[in-house]
C-alpha atoms as a PDB file:
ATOM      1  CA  UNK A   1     -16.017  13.537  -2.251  1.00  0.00           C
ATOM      2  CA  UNK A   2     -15.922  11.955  -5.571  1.00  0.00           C
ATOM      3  CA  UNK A   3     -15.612   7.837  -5.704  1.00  0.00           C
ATOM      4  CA  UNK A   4     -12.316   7.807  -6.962  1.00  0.00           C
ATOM      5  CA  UNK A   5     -11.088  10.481  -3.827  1.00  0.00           C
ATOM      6  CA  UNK A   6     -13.032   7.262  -1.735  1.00  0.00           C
ATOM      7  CA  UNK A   7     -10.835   4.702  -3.222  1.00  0.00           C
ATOM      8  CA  UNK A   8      -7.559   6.521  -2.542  1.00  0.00           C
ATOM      9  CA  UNK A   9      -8.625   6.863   1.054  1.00  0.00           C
ATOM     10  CA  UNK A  10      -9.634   3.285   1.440  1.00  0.00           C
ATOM     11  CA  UNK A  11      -6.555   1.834   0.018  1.00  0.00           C
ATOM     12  CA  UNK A  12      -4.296   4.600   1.927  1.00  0.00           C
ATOM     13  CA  UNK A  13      -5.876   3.575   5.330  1.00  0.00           C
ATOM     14  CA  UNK A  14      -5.754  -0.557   4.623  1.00  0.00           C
ATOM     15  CA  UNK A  15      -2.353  -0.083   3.534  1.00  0.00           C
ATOM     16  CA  UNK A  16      -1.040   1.125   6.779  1.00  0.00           C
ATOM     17  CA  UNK A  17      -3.224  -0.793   8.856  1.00  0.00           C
ATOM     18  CA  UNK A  18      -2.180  -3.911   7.117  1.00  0.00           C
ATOM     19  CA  UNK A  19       1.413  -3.486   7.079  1.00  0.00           C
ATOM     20  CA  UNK A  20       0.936  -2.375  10.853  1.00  0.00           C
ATOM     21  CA  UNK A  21      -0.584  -5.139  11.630  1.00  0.00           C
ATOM     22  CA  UNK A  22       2.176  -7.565   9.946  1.00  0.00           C
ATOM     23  CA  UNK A  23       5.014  -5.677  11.896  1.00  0.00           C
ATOM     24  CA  UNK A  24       3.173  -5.492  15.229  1.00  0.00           C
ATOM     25  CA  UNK A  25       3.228 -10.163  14.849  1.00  0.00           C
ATOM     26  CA  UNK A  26       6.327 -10.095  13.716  1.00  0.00           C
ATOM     27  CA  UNK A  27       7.676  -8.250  16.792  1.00  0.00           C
ATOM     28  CA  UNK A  28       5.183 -10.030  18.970  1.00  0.00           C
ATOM     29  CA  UNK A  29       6.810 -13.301  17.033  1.00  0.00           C
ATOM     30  CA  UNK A  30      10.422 -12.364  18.154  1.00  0.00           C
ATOM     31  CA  UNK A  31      10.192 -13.071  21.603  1.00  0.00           C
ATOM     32  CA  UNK A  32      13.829 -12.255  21.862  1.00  0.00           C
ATOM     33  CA  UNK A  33      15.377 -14.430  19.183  1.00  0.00           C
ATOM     34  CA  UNK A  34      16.704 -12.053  16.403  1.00  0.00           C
ATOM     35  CA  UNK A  35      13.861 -11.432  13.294  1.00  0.00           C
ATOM     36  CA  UNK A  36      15.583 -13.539  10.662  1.00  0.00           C
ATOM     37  CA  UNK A  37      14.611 -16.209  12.829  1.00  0.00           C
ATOM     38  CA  UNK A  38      10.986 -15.716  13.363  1.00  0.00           C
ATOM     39  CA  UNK A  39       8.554 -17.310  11.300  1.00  0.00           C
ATOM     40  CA  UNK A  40       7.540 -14.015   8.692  1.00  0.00           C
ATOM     41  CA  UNK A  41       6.343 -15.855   5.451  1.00  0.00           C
ATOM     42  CA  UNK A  42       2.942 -16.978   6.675  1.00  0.00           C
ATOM     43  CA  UNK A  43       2.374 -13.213   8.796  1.00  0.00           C
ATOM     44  CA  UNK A  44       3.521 -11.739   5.165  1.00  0.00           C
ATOM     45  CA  UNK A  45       0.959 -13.629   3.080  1.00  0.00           C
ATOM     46  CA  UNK A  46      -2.234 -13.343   5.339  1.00  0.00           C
ATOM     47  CA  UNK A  47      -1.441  -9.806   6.111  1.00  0.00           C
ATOM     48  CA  UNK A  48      -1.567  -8.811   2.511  1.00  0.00           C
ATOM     49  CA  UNK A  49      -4.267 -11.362   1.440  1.00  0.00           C
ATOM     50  CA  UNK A  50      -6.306  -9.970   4.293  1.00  0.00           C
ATOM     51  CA  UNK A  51      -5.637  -6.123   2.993  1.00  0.00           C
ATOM     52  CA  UNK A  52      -6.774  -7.221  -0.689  1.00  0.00           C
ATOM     53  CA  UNK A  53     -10.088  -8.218   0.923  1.00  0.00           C
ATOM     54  CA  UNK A  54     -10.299  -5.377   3.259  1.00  0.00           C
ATOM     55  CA  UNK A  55     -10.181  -2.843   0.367  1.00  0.00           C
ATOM     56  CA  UNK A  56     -12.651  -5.155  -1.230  1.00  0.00           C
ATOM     57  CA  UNK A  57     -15.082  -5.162   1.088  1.00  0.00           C
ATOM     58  CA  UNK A  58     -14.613  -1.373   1.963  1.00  0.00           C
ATOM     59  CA  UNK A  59     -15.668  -0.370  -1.967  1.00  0.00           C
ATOM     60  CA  UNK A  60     -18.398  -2.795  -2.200  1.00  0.00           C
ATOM     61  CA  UNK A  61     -19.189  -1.442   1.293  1.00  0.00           C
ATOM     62  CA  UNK A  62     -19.340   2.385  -0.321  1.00  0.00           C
ATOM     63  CA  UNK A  63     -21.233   0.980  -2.770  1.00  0.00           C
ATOM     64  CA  UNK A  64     -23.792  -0.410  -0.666  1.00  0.00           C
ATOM     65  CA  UNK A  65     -24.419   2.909   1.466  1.00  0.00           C
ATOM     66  CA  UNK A  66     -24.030   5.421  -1.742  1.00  0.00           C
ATOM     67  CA  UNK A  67     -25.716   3.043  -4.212  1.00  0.00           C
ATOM     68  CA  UNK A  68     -26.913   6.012  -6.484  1.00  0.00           C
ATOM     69  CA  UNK A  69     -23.332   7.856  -6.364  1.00  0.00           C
ATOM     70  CA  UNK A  70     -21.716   8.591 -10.024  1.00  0.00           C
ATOM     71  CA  UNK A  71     -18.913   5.958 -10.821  1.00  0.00           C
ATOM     72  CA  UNK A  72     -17.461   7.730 -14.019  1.00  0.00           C
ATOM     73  CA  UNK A  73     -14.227   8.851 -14.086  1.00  0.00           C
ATOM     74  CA  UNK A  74     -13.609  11.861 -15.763  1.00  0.00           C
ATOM     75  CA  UNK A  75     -10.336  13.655 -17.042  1.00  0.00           C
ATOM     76  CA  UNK A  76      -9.405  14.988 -13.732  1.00  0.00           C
ATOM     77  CA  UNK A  77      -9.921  11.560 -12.115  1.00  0.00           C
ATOM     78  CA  UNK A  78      -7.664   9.952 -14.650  1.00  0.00           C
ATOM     79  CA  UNK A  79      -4.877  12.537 -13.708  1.00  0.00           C
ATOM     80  CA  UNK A  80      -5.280  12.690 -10.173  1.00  0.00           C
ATOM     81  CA  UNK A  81      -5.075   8.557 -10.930  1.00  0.00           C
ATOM     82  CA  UNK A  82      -1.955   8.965 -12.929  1.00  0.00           C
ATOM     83  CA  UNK A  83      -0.232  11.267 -10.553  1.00  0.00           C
ATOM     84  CA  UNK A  84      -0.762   9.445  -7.449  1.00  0.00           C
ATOM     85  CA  UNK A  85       0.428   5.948  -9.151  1.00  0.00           C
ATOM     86  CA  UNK A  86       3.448   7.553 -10.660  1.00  0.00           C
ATOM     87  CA  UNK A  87       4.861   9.016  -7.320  1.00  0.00           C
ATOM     88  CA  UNK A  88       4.094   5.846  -5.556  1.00  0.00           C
ATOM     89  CA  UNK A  89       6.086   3.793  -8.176  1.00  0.00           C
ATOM     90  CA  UNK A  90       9.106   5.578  -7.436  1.00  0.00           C
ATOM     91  CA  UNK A  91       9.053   2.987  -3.866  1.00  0.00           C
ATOM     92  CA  UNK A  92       8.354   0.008  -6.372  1.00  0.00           C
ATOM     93  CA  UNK A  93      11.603   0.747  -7.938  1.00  0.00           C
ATOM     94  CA  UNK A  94      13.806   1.002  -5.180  1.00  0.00           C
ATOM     95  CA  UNK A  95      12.322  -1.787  -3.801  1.00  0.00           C
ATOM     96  CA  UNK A  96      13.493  -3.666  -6.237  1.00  0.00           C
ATOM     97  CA  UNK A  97      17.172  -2.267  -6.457  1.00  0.00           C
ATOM     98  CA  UNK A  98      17.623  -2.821  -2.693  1.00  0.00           C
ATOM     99  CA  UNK A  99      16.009  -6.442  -2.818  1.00  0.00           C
ATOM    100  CA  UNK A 100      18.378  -7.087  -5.889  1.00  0.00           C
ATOM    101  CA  UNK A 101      21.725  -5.605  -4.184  1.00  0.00           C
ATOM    102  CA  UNK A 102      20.249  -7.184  -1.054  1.00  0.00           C
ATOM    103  CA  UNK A 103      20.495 -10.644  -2.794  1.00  0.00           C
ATOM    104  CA  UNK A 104      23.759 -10.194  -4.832  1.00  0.00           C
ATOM    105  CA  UNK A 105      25.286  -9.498  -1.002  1.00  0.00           C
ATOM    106  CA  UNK A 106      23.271 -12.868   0.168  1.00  0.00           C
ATOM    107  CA  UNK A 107      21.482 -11.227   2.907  1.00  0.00           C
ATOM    108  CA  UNK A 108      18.935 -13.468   4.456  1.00  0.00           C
ATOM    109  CA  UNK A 109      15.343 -14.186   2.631  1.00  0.00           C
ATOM    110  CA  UNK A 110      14.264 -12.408   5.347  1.00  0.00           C
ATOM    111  CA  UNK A 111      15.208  -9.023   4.738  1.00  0.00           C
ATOM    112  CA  UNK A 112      14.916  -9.335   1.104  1.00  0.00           C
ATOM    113  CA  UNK A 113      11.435 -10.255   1.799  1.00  0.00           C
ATOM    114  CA  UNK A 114      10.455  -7.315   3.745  1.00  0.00           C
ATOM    115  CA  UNK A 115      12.509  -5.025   2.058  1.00  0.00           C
ATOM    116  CA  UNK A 116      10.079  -5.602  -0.848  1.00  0.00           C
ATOM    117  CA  UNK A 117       7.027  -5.741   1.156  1.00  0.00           C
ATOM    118  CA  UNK A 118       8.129  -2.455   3.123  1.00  0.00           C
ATOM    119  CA  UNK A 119       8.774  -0.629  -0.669  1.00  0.00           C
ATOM    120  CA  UNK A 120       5.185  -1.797  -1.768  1.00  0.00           C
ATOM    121  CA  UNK A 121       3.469  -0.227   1.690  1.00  0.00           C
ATOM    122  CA  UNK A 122       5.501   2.831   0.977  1.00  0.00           C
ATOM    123  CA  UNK A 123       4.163   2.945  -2.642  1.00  0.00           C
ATOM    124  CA  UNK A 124       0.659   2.598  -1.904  1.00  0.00           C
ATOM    125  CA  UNK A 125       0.850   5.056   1.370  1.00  0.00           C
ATOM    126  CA  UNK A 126       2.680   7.818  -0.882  1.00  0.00           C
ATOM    127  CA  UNK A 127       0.797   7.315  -3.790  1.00  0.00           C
ATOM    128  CA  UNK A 128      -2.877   7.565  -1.777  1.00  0.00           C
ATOM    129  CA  UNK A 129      -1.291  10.488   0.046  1.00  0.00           C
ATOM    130  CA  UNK A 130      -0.453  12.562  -3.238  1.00  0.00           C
ATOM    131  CA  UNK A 131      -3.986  11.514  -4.809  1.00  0.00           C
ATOM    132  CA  UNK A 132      -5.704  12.954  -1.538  1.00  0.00           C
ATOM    133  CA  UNK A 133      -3.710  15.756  -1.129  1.00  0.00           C
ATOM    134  CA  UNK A 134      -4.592  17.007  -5.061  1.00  0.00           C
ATOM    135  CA  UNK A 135      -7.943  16.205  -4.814  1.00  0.00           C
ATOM    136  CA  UNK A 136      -8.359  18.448  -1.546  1.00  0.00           C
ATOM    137  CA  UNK A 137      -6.302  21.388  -3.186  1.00  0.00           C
ATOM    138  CA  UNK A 138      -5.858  21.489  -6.613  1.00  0.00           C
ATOM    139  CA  UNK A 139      -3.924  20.049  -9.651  1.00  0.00           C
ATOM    140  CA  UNK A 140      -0.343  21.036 -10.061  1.00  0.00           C
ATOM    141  CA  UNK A 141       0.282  23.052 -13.096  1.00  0.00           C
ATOM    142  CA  UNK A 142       3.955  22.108 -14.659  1.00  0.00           C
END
């Protein structure tokens, strides 16, 4: 498994167990009121502040137990790279166009908030999931 396939995993399984972490205290939060109403914005930061170092600490943590293990990237890395980031934008994007519609029909913060947040998860999950699957088969030939 090259570095870069290590990477992809790493970021694939912090993003999923970061953003399931953020919806399991939100709905621990709700306690029956309705989820505009629970408290979200501090959950949202330390949730993703705490995935940022999590994927930190997970590469310097490969580092550390493969110390000798080959860090250049070669062609195939870059496209594998490319790939994965430009299916995983596609979530960015919508993201963006829901948050703005979302806005323009002055739907709570709220939603607009996790709308976005949601659309980022999805990027990086899809994204990971398209650089692992081509490094496990092969790359697609268009």
């Amino acid at each position: 498994m090259t570095h870069e396939e290590k990477r992809a995993w790493i970021g694939l399984v912090v993003a999923v167990l970061g953003y399931s972490a953020y919806v399991a205290l939100i709905a621990s939060r709700a306690d029956g009121r309705s989820l505009p109403d629970v408290p979200y914005v501090s959950a949202l930061l330390w949730t993703v502040g705490a995935a940022i170092v999590a994927s930190i600490v997970a590469e310097i943590g490969m580092a550390v137990v493969n110390p000798r293990a080959p860090r250049a990237k070669d062609v195939r890395d870059r496209e594998i790279g490319r790939l994965g980031d430009h299916v995983g934008q596609s979530f960015v994007v919508i993201g963006a166009v829901a948050a703005m519609f979302m806005a323009m029909a002055d739907w709570d913060r709220f939603w607009i908030a996790n709308v976005i947040y949601l659309c980022f998860v999805l990027s990086a999950i899809v994204g990971g999931i398209t650089k692992v699957v081509v490094y496990r088969r092969s790359f697609p030939q268009w």
